[in-house]
Protein backbone atom coordinates (compact mmCIF):
# COMPACT_ATOMS: atom_id res chain seq x y z
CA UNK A 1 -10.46 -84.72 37.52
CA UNK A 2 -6.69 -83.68 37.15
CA UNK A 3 -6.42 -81.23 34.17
CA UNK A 4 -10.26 -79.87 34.54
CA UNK A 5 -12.45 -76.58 35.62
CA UNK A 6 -13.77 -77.23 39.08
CA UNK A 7 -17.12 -75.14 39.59
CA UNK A 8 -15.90 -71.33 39.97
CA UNK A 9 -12.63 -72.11 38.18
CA UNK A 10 -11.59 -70.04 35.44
CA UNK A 11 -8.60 -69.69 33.13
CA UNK A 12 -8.25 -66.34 32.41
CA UNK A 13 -4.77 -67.03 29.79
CA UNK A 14 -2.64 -69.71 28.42
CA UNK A 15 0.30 -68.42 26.63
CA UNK A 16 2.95 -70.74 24.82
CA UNK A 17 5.74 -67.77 25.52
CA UNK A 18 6.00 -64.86 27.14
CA UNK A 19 8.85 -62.84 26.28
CA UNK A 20 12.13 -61.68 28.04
CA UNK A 21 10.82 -58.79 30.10
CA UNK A 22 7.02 -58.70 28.48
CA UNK A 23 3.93 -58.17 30.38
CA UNK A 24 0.86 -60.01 29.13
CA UNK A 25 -2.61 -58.76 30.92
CA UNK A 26 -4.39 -61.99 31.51
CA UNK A 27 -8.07 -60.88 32.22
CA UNK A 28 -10.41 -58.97 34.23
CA UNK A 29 -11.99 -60.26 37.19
CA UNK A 30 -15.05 -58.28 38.53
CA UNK A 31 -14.89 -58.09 42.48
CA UNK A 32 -18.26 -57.96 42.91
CA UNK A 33 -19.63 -60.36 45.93
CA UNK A 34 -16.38 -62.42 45.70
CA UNK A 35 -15.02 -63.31 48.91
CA UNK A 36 -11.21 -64.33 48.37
CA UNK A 37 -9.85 -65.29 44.71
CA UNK A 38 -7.51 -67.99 44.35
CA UNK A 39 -4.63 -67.59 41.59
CA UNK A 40 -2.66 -70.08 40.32
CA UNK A 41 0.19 -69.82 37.36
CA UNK A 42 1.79 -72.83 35.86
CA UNK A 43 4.58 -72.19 33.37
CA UNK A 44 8.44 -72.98 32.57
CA UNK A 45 11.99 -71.01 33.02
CA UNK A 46 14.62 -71.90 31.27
CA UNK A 47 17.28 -73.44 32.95
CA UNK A 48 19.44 -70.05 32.73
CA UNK A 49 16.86 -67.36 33.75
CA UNK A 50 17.90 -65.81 37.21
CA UNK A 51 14.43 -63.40 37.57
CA UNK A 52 11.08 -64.80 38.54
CA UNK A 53 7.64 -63.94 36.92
CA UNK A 54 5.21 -61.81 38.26
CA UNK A 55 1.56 -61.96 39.11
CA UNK A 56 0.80 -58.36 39.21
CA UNK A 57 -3.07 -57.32 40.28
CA UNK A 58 -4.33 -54.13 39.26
CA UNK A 59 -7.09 -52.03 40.59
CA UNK A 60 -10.29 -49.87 38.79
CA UNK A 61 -13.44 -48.67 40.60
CA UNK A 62 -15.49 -49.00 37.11
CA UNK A 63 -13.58 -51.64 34.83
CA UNK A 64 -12.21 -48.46 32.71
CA UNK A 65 -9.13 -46.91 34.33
CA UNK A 66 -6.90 -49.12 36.16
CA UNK A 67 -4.10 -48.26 38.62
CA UNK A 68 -0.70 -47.97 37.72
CA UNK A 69 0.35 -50.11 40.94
CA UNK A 70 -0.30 -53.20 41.66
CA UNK A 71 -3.12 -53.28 44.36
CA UNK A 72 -0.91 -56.79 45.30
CA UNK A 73 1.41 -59.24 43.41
CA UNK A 74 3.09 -62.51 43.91
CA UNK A 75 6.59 -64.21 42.50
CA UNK A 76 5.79 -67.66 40.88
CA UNK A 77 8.90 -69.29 42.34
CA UNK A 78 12.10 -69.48 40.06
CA UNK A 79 13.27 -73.22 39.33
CA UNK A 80 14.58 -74.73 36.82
CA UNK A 81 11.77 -76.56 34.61
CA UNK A 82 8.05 -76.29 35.51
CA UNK A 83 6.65 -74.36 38.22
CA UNK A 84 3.27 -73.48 39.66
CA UNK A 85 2.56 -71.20 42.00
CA UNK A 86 -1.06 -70.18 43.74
CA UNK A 87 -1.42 -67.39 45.85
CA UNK A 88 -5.12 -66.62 48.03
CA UNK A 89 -6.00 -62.74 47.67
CA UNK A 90 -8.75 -60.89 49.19
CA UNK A 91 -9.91 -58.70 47.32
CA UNK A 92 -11.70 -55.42 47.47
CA UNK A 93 -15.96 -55.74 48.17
CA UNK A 94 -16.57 -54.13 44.71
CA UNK A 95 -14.92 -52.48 41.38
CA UNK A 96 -12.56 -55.14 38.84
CA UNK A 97 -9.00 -56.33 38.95
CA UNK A 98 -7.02 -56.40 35.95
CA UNK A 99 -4.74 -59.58 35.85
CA UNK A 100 -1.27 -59.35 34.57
CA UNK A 101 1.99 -61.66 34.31
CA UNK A 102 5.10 -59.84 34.03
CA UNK A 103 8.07 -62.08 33.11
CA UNK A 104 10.91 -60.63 35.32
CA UNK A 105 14.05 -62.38 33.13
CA UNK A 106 15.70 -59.58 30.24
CA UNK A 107 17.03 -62.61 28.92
CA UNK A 108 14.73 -65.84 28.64
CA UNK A 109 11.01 -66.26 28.03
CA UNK A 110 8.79 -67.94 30.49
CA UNK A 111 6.86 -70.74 28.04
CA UNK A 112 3.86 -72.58 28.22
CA UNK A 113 2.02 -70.35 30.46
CA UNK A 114 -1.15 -71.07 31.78
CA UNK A 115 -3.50 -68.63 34.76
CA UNK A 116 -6.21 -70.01 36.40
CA UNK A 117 -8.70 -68.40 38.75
CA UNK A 118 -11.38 -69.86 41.47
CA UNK A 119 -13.22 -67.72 43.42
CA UNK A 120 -15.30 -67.89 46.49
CA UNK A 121 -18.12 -65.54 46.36
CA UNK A 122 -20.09 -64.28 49.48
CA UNK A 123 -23.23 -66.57 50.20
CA UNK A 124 -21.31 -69.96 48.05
CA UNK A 125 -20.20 -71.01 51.98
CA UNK A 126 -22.37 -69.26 54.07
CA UNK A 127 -25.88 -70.95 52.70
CA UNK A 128 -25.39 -74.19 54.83
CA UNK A 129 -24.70 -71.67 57.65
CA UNK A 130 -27.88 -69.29 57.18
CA UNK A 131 -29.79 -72.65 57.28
CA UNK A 132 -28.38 -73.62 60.67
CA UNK A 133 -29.43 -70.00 62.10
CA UNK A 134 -32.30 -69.25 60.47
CA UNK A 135 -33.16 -73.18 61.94
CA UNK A 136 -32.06 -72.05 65.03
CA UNK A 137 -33.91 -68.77 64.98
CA UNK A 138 -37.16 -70.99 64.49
CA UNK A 139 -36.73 -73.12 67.72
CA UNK A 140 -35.81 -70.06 69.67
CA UNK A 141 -38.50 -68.68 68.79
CA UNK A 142 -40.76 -72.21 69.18
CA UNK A 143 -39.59 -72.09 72.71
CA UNK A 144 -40.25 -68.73 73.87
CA UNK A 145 -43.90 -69.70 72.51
CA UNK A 146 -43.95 -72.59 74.41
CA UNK A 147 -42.56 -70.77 77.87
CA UNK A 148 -45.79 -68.31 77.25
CA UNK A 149 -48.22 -71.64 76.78
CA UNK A 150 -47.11 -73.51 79.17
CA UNK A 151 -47.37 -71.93 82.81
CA UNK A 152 -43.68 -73.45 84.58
CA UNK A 153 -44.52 -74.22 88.15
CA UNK A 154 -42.55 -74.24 91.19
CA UNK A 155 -42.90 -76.23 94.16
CA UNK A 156 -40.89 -74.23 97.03
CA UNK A 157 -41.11 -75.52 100.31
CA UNK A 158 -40.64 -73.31 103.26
């Protein structure tokens, strides 16, 4: 399994370098019905470089004009050699988010980049869950049939 797509998994870039203070936009993802995405960013510093990459998110209502902030952003954590870093984002109920890596060093390139994406969408969880209330909704409703049937007696005794 190690190395493959699990269902929902996407890699949205794989870059062998990205330069000393470059920004390379990585891919679109389109927000609608997703739940929470889950980003992950594998790559290596050189041994010198003292600024971390960037993750950098950015927002657009129709997939044409995207904001000039980062709706959010995480650091993939400077070490020496390879790192990967993974960060779980909820994101908004509907429009696209334009993925970008910014490599923070003036000096080094970050090398052999790679981005990867899973997300969970509304509904991939839950179905297991509707079964167990619309199963539920069913005996309630078997039962309140069955209370009207069947006449409950009482035996009080004064």
């Amino acid at each position: 399994m190690a190395g493959q797509l699990i269902p929902g998994m996407q890699k949205l870039g794989s870059y062998s370098s990205i330069a000393a203070s470059a920004e390379v936009s990585c891919g679109i993802l389109n927000c609608n019905n997703i739940r929470t995405a889950t980003l992950s960013c594998r790559g290596t510093y050189n041994a010198s470089a003292t600024t971390a990459a960037t993750v950098n998110l950015y927002y657009s209502p129709d997939g044409e004009f995207y904001d000039t902030v980062p709706f959010t952003s995480f650091l993939v954590n400077l070490a020496s050699g390879v790192v990967q870093e993974s960060a779980i984002i909820d994101l908004p109920e509907a429009g696209f988010i334009q993925v970008k890596i910014s490599n923070g060093d003036a000096t080094y390139a970050f090398t052999s980049v790679e981005l990867k994406s899973t997300v969970a969408r509304y509904g991939d969880t839950y179905v297991e869950g509707d079964k167990v209330v619309r199963l539920l909704t069913e005996i309630s409703k078997e039962l309140a049939e069955m209370r009207r049937i069947i006449p409950i007696e009482y035996n009080i005794q004064a």
